[in-house]
Protein backbone atom coordinates (compact mmCIF):
# COMPACT_ATOMS: atom_id res chain seq x y z
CA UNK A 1 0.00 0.00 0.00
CA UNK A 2 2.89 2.59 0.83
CA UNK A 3 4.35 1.74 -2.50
CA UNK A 4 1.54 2.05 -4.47
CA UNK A 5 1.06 5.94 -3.16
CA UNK A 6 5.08 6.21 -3.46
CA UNK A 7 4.48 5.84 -7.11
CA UNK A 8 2.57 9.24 -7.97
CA UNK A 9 5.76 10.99 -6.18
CA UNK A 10 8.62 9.10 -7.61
CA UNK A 11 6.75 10.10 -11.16
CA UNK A 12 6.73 13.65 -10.32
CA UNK A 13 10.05 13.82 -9.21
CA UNK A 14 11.25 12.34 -12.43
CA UNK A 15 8.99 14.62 -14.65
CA UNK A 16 9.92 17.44 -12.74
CA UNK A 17 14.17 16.16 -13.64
CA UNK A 18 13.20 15.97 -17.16
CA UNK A 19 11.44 19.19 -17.15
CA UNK A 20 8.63 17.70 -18.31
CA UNK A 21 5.45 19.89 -17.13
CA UNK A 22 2.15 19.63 -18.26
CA UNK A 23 2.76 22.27 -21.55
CA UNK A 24 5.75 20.28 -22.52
CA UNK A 25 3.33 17.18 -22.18
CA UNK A 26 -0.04 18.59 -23.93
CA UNK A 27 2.76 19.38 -26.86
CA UNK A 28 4.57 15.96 -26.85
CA UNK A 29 1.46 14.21 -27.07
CA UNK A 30 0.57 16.07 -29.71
CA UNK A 31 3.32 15.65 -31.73
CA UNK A 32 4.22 11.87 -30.56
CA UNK A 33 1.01 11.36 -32.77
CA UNK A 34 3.03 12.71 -35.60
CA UNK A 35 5.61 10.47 -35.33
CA UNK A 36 2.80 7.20 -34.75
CA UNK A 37 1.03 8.16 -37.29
CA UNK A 38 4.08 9.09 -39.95
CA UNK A 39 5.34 5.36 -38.57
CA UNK A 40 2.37 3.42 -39.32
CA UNK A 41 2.64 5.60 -42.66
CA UNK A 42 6.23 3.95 -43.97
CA UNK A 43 5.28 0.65 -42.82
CA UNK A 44 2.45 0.34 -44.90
CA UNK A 45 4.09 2.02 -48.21
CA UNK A 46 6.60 -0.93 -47.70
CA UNK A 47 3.88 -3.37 -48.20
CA UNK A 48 1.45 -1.01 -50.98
CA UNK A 49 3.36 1.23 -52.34
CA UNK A 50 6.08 1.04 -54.91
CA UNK A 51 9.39 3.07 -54.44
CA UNK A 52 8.63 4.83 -57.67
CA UNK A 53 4.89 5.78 -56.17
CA UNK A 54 6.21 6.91 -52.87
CA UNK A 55 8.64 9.34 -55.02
CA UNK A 56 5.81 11.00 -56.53
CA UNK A 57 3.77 11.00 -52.92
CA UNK A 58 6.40 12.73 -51.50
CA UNK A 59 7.34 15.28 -54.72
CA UNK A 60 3.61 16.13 -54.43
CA UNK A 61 3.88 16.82 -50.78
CA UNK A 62 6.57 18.96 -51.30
CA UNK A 63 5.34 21.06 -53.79
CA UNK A 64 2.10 21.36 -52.04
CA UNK A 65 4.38 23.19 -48.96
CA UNK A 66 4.73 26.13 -51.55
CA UNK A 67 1.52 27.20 -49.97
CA UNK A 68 3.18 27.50 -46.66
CA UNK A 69 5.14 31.16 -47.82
CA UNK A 70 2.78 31.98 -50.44
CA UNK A 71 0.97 34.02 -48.35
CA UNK A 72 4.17 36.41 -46.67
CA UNK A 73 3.66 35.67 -43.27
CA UNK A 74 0.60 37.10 -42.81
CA UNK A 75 -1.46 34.45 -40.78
CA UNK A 76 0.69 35.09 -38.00
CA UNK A 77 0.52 38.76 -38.19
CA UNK A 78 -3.38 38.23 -37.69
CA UNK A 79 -3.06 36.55 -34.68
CA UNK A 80 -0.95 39.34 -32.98
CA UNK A 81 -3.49 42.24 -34.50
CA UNK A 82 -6.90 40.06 -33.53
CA UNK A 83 -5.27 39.31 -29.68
CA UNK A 84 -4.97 43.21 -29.13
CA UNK A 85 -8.00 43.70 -30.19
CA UNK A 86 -9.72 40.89 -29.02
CA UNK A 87 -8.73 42.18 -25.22
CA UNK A 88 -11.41 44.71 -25.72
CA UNK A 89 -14.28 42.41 -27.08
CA UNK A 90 -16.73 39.86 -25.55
CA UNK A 91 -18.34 37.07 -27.85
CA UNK A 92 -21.70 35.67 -27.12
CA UNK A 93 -24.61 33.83 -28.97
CA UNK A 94 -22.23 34.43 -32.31
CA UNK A 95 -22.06 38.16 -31.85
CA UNK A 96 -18.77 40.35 -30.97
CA UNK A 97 -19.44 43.16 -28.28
CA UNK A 98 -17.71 45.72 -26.58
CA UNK A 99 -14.97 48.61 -27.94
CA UNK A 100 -16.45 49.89 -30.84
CA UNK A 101 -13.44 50.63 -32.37
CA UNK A 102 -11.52 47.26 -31.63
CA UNK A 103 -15.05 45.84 -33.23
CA UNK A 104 -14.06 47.60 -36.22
CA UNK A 105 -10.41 47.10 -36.30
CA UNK A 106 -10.97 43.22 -35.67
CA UNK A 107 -13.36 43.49 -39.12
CA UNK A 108 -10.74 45.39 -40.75
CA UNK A 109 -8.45 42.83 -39.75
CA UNK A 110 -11.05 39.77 -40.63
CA UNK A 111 -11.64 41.74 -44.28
CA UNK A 112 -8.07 42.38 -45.11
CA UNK A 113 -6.95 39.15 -44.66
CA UNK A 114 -9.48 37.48 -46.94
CA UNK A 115 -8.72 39.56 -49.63
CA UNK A 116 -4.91 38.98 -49.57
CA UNK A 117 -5.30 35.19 -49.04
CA UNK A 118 -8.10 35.44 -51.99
CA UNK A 119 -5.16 36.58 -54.05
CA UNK A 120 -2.68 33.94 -53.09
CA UNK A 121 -5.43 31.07 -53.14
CA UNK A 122 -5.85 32.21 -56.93
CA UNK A 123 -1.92 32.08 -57.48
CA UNK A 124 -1.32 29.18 -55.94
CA UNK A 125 -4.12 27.25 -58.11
CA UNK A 126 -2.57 28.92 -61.73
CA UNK A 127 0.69 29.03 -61.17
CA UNK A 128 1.73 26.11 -58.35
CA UNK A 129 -0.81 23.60 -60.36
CA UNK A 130 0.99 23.59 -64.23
CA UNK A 131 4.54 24.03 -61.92
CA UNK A 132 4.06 20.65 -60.92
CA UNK A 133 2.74 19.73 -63.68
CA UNK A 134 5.87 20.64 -65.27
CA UNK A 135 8.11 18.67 -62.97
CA UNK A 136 6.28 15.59 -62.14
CA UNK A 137 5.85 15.13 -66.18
CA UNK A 138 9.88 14.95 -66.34
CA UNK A 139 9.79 15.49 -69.78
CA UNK A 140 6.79 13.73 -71.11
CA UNK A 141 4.80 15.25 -73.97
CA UNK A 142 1.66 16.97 -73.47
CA UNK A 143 -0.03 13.78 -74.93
CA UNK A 144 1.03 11.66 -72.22
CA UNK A 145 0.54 13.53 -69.41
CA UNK A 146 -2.98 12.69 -68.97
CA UNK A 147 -1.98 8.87 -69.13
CA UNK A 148 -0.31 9.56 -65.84
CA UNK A 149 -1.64 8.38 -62.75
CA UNK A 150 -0.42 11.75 -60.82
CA UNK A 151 -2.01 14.23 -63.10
CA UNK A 152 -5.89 13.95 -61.52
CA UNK A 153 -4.51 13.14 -57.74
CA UNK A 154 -1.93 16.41 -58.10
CA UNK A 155 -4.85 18.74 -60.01
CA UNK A 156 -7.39 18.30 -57.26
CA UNK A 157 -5.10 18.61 -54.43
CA UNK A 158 -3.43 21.77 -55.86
CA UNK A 159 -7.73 22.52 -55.54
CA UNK A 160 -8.29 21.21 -52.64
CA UNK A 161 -5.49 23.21 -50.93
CA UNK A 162 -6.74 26.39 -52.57
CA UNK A 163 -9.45 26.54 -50.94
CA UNK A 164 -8.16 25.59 -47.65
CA UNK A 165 -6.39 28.29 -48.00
CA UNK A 166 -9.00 31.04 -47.92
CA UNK A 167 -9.77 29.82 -44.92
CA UNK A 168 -6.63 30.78 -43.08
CA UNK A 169 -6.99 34.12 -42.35
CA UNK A 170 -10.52 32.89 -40.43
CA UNK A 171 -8.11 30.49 -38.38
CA UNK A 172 -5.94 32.87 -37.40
CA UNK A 173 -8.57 35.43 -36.20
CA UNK A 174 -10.11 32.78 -34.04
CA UNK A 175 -6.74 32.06 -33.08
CA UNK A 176 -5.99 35.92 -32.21
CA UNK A 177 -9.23 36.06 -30.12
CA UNK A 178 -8.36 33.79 -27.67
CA UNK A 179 -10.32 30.26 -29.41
CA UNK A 180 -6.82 28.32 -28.49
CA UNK A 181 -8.79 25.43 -27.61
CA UNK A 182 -11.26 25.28 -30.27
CA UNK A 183 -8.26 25.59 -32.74
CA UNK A 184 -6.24 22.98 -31.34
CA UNK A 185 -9.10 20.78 -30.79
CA UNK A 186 -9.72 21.22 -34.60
CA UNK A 187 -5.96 20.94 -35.30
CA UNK A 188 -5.82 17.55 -33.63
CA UNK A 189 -8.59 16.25 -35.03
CA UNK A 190 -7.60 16.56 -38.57
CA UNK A 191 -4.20 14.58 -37.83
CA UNK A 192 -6.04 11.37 -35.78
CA UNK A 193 -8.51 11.23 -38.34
CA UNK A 194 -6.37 12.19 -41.45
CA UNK A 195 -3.89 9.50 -40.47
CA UNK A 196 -6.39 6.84 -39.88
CA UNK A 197 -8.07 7.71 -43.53
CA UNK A 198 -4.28 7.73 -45.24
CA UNK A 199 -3.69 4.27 -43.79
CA UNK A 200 -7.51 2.94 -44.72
CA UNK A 201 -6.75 4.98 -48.41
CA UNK A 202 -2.74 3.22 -48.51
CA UNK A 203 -4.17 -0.32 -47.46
CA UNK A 204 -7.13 -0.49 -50.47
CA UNK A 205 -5.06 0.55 -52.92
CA UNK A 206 -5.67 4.36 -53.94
CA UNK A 207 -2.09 5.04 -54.25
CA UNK A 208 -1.86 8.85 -54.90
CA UNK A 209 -5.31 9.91 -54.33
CA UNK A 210 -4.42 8.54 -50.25
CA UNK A 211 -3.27 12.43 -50.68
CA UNK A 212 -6.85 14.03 -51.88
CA UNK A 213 -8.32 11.93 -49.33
CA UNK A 214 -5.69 13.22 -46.70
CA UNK A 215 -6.46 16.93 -47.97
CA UNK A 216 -10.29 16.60 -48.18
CA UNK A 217 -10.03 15.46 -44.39
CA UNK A 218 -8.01 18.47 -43.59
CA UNK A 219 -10.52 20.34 -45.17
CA UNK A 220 -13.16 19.35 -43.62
CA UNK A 221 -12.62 19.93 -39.84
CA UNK A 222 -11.28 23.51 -41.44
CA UNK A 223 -14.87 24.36 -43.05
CA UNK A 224 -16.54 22.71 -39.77
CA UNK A 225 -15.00 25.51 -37.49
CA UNK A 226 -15.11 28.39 -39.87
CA UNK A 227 -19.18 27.73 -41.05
CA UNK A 228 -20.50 25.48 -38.21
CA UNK A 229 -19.08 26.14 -35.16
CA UNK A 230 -18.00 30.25 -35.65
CA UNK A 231 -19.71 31.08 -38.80
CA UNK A 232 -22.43 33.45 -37.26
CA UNK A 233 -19.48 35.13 -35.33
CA UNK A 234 -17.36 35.72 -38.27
CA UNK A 235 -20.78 36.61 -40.34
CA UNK A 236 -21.05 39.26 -38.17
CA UNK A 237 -17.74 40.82 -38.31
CA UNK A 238 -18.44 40.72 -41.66
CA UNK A 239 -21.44 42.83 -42.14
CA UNK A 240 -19.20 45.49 -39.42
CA UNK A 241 -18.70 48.84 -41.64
CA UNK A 242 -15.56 49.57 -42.74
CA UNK A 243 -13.94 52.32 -40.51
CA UNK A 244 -10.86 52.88 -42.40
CA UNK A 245 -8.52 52.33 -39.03
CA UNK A 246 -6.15 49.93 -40.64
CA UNK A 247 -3.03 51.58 -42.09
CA UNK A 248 -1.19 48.40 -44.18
CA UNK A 249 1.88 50.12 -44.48
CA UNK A 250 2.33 51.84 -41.02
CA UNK A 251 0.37 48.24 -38.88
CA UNK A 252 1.13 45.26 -41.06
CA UNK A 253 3.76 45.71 -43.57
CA UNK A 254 6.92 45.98 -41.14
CA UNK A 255 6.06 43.17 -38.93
CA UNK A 256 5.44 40.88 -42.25
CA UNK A 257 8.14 41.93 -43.97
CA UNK A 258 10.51 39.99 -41.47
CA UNK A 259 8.35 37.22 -41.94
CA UNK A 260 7.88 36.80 -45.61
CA UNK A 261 11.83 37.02 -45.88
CA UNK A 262 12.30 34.14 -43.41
CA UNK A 263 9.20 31.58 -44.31
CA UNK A 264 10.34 32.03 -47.97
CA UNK A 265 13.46 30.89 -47.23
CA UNK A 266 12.31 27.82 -44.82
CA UNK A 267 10.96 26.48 -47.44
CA UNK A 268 14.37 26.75 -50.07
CA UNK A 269 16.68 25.39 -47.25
CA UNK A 270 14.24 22.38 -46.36
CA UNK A 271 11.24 20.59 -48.57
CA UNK A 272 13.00 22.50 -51.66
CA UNK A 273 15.37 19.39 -51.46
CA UNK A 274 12.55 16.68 -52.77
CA UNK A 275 11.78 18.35 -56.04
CA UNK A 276 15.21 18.81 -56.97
CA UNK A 277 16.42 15.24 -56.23
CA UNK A 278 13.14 14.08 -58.19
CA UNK A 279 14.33 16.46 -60.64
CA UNK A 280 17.83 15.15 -61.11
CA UNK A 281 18.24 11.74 -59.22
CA UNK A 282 14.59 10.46 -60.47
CA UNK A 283 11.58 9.74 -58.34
CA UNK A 284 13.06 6.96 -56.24
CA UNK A 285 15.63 8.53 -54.41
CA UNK A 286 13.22 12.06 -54.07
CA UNK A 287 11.00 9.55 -52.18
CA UNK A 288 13.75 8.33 -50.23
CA UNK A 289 14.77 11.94 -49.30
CA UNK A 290 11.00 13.06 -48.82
CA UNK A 291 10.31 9.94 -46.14
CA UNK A 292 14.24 10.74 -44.21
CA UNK A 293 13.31 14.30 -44.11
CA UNK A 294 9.61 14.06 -42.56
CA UNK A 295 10.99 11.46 -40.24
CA UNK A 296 13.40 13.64 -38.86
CA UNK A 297 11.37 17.05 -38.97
CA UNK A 298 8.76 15.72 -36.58
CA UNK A 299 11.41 14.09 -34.41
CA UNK A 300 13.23 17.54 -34.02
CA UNK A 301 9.64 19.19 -33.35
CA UNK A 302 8.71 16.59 -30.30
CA UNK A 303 12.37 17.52 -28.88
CA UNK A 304 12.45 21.17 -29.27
CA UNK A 305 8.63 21.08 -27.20
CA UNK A 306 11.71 21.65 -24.12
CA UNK A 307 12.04 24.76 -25.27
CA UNK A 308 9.38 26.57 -26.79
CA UNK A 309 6.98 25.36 -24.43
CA UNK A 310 8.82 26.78 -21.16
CA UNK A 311 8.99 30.75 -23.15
CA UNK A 312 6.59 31.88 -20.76
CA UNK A 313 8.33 30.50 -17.76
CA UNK A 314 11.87 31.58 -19.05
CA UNK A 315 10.17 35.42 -20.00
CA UNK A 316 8.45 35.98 -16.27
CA UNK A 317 12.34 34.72 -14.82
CA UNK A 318 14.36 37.53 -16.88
CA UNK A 319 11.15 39.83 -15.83
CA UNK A 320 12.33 38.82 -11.95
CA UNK A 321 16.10 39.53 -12.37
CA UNK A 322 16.58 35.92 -11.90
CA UNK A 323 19.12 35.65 -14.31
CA UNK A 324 21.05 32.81 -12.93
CA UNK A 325 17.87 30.45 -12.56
CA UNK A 326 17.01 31.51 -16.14
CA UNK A 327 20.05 30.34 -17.58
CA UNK A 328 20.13 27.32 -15.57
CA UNK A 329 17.10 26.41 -16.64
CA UNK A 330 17.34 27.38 -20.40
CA UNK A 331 20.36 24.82 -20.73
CA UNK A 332 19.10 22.48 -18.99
CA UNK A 333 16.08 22.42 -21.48
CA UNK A 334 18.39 23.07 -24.34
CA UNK A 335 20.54 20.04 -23.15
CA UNK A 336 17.17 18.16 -22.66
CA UNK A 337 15.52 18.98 -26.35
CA UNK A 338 18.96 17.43 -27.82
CA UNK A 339 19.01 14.32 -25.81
CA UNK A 340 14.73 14.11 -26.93
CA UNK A 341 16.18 14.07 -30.68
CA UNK A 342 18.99 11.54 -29.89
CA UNK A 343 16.62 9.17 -28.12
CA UNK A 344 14.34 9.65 -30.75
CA UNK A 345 16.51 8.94 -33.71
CA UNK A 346 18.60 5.83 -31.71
CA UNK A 347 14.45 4.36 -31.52
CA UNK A 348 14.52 5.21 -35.46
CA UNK A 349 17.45 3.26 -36.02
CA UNK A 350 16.51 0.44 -33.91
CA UNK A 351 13.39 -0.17 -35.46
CA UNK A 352 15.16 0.23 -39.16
CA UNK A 353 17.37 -2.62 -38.25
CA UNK A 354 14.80 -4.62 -35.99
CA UNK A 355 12.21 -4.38 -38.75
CA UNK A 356 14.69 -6.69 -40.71
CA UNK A 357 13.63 -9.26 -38.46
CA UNK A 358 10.33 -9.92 -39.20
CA UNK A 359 10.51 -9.34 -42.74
CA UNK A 360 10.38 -5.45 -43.23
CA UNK A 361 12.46 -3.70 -45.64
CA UNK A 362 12.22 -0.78 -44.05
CA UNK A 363 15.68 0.60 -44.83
CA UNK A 364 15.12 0.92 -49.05
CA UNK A 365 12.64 3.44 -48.15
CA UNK A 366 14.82 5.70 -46.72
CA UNK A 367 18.65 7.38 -47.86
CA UNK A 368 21.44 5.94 -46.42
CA UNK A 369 22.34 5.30 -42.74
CA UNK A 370 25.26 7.61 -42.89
CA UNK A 371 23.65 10.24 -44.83
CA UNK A 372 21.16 9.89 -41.90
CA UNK A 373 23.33 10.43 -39.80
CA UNK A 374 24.80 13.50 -41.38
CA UNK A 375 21.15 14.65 -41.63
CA UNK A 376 20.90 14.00 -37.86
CA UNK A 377 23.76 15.37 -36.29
CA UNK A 378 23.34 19.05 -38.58
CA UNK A 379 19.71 19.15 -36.63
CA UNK A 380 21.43 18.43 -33.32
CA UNK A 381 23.33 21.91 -34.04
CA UNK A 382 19.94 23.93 -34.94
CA UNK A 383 18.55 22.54 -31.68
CA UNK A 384 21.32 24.26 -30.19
CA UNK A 385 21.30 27.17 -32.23
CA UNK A 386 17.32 27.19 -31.83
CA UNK A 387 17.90 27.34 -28.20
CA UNK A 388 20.41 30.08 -28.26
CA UNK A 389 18.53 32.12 -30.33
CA UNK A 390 14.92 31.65 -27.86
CA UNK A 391 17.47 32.94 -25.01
CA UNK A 392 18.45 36.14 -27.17
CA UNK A 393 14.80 36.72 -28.21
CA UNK A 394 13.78 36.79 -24.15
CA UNK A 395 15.14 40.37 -24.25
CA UNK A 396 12.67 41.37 -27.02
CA UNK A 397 14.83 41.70 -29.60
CA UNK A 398 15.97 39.58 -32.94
CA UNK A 399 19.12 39.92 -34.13
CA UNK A 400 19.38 37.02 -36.36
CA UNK A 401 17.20 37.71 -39.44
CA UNK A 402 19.89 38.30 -41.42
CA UNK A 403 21.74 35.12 -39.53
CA UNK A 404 18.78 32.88 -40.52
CA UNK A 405 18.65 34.23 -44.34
CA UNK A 406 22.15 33.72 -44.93
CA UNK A 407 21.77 30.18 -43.30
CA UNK A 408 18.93 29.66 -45.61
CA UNK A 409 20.71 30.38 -48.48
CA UNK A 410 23.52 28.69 -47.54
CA UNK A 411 21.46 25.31 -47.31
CA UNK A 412 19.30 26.49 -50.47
CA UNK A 413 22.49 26.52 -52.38
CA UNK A 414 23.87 23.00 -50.86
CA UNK A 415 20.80 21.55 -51.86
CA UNK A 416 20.58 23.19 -55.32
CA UNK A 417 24.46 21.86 -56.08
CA UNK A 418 24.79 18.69 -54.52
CA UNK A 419 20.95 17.80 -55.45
CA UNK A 420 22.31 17.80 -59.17
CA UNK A 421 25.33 15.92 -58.45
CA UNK A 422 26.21 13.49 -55.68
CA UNK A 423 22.68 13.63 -54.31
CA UNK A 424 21.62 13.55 -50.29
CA UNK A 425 25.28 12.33 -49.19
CA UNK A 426 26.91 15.55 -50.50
CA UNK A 427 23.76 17.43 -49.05
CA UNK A 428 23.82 15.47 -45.55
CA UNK A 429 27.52 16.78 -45.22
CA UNK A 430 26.65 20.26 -46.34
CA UNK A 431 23.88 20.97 -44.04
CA UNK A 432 25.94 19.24 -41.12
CA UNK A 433 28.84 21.79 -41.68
CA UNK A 434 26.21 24.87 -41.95
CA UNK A 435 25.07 24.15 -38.58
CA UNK A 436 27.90 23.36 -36.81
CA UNK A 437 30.52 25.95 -38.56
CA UNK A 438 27.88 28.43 -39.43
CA UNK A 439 25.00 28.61 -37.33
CA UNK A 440 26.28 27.58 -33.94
CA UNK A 441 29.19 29.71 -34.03
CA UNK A 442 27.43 32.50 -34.74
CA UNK A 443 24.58 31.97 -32.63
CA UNK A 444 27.06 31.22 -29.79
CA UNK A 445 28.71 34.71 -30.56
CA UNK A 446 25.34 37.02 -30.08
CA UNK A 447 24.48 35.33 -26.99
CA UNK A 448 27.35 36.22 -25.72
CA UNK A 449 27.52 39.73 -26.59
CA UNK A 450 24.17 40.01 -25.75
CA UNK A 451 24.29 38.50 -22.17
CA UNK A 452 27.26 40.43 -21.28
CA UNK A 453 25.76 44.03 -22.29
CA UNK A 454 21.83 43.65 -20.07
CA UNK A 455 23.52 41.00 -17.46
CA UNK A 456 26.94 41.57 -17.11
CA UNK A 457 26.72 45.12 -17.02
C-alpha cells in the first residue's frame, strides 16, 4: 500500500528532472502522434506502395508546402493584431461586443486578410498547379501527361489546398481572439482522423489519391469551425462597416516583412530538397529523401517542445532579475531537447534494423544510414542554435534575421548543387557543416555579446 502511493511521487520527481510539465506534455502528445502516425505511414508504403509511387507522394507533398510562404507571413501577423484587439471584445450567442473601435479594427483585420489570401489562393491554383505539372511530367509530352496516374490526384489537391487556403486568415482570427482550444481541438482532429483515412486509403489501394483523401479530411474539420461552429461570429464581423482604421503600411507591412523574408526561405533550405532530387536523381531517391526528411522534422519538433513550451516560464524569470535560474534552466532544457532528438533517432534506427527481423524492408525506403546520420547530427546543431537564439529573443529583440537568411541560403544553395550531383550524401555533409561551422558559431557569438551588455553590465 505505501508503494503504491510512493508511485505518484517518484513520477513527479522524475517529470519534474526531465522538465517535463504539463505544456511540454499537452505538446509531446501532440506531436508523438506525428511520429505514430508518420510510422504506421512507412510501414504500410513498404507493403502497398512502390518506391517509384512513394517518389511522386512525397514530390507532391513537397510542392504542395509552396503554400506554406505563399501568403508572406501574414497568418501570423493576424493573430498578434486580432489578440490586441480581441482584449477589448466579448463574444456571445455568435455576436462580438464591446470597444467599438476594436469591433471595427478586428473586421478590418477579418476583411483584409481574406482579400490577400483570396489573391494567393488564386496564385497558388494557376501558377503552383501547371509548376508541378511541369516537374512531375519529367519530360513527357503533353499527350502523355494525362496517361499519368499523378495528373488527376496532383490537379485536385493543388484545388483542394486552394481553398483551404481562404480559410486561413478565419483560423488565425479565431486564433488571435483567444479560441486556443477550439483551434487545437480542430488541429488535432484533422491529424487522428487524417492518419487513420491515409492508412484505410494506402491499405485499399488508392495510391496517390491517399493524398486528396488526406487533404479533403483536412478540409473538412477547417470548413466545420469556420461555417458550423464560428460562422455566425465571423458573419457578423463581416457585415461590421468599414472604418478605415487599418493603415497596411504603417500596422502590417513591417512586422510581415521579417516574416515573408524568413518563411520564404524555410521552405528553399528544407522541402526545396525533394523536387530537386526528383528532378535530377529520379523519383526513387526524391521519395527516399521526402520519407528521411519528414521522419526527422517531426522528431526535431517533439524535442524542441523543451524549449518553446517553457517561453513563458523563461520570459516571467528575466522579468524577476533571476538571471542565474534563467540560464540554468534554459540549458538544462536546451541540453534536454537534444538528448529528446537523440533518443528519438537511436528508436529510429533500432526499429530500421529490428524491422529486418520480421521481414520489413524498411531501410530501401529511406537514404542511407550515414547520410542519416549527417542529416541527424546538422539538426542536433539547430537545436542548439534554436535554443540560443529563444534565449536572445527573451530580451525582445531579434538579431538574427539576417543570420537565418544567410543560413537559408547557404542550405538552399547546398541543396541546389549537390541535389544535381552526388545527391543527399553531398547534401547530408553540407547541411551538417552549416550548422555546426555556421550557425552555432554564430549563434554562440550574439548570446554572448548580448548577455554580457543587459547581465553583465
Amino acid at each position: 500500500m505505501v508503494f503504491r502511493k510512493r508511485i505518484p511521487t517518484v513520477v513527479m520527481t522524475l517529470a519534474r528532472a526531465i522538465g517535463l510539465d504539463a505544456a511540454v506534455a499537452f505538446s509531446v502528445s501532440a506531436r508523438l502522434w506525428q511520429v505514430i502516425a508518420a510510422t504506421g505511414t512507412v510501414i504500410l508504403m513498404t507493403q502497398f506502395f512502390s518506391r517509384e509511387l512513394q517518389g511522386y507522394y512525397y514530390t507532391i507533398v513537397s510542392l504542395l508546402a509552396i503554400q506554406g510562404f505563399l501568403d508572406l507571413g501574414l497568418s501570423g501577423i493576424i493573430v498578434l493584431l486580432a489578440s490586441h484587439e480581441s482584449a477589448h471584445l466579448v463574444t456571445q450567442d455568435g455576436k462580438v461586443s464591446g470597444s467599438v473601435e476594436s469591433k471595427g479594427r478586428l473586421a478590418e483585420i477579418h476583411r483584409f486578410g481574406c482579400r490577400w489570401y483570396f489573391c494567393c489562393a488564386t496564385a497558388f491554383l494557376l501558377l503552383i498547379a501547371p509548376l508541378g505539372i511541369f516537374l512531375l511530367a519529367d519530360g513527357r509530352s503533353i499527350a502523355d501527361w494525362f496517361q499519368q496516374e499523378w495528373l488527376a490526384p496532383w490537379v485536385i489537391c493543388v484545388a483542394v489546398n486552394s481553398v483551404s487556403m481562404l480559410l486561413v486568415p478565419r483560423i488565425a482570427l479565431l486564433e488571435g481572439c483567444n479560441q486556443v482550444v477550439a483551434v487545437n481541438r480542430m488541429r488535432l482532429s484533422q491529424s487522428v482522423t487524417g492518419s487513420f483515412l491515409v492508412w484505410l486509403s494506402i491499405a485499399n489501394g488508392l495510391g496517390l489519391w491517399t493524398l486528396v483523401v488526406s487533404n479533403l479530411a483536412r478540409l473538412f474539420w477547417e470548413l466545420k469551425i469556420v461555417y458550423q461552429e464560428y460562422g455566425p461570429m465571423l458573419t457578423d464581423l463581416a457585415s461590421t462597416p468599414d472604418e478605415g482604421h487599418i493603415d497596411w503600411r504603417t500596422e502590417i507591412w513591417p512586422l510581415q516583412w521579417r516574416l515573408a523574408i524568413q518563411s520564404v526561405c524555410s521552405y528553399f533550405a528544407t522541402w526545396f530538397m525533394v523536387p530537386v532530387t526528383f528532378r535530377f536523381h529520379g523519383k526513387i531517391l526524391a521519395g527516399q529523401i521526402g520519407l528521411t526528411w519528414q521522419l526527422l522534422t517531426t522528431v526535431q519538433a517533439a524535442s524542441l517542445a523543451w524549449v518553446q513550451t517553457r517561453l513563458p516560464r523563461f520570459g516571467s524569470l528575466l522579468a524577476s532579475r533571476r538571471h542565474d535560474q534563467l540560464e540554468r534552466e534554459m540549458l538544462r532544457a536546451a541540453l534536454l531537447s537534444v538528448a529528446v532528438f537523440l533518443g528519438g533517432m537511436g528508436a529510429f534506427f533500432l526499429t530500421l534494423y529490428g524491422s529486418q527481423f520480421v521481414g520489413l524492408n524498411l531501410s530501401s525506403r529511406f537514404i542511407s544510414t550515414s547520410s542519416i546520420l549527417f542529416f541527424a547530427l546538422g539538426m542536433v546543431g539547430w537545436t542548439l542554435a534554436i535554443a540560443e537564439q529563444s534565449y536572445v529573443r527573451l530580451f525582445k529583440t531579434d538579431p538574427f534575421l539576417l543570420i537565418s537568411v544567410l543560413a537559408s541560403c547557404l542550405v538552399a544553395s547546398a541543396i541546389w548543387h549537390f541535389g544535381s550531383t552526388s545527391g543527399p550524401h553531398g547534401l547530408s555533409i553540407a547541411y551538417c557543416c552549416v550548422s555546426w561551422l555556421y550557425a552555432i558559431p554564430v549563434s554562440t557569438l550574439i548570446l554572448f555579446r548580448h548577455r554580457r551588455k543587459h547581465i553583465e553590465s
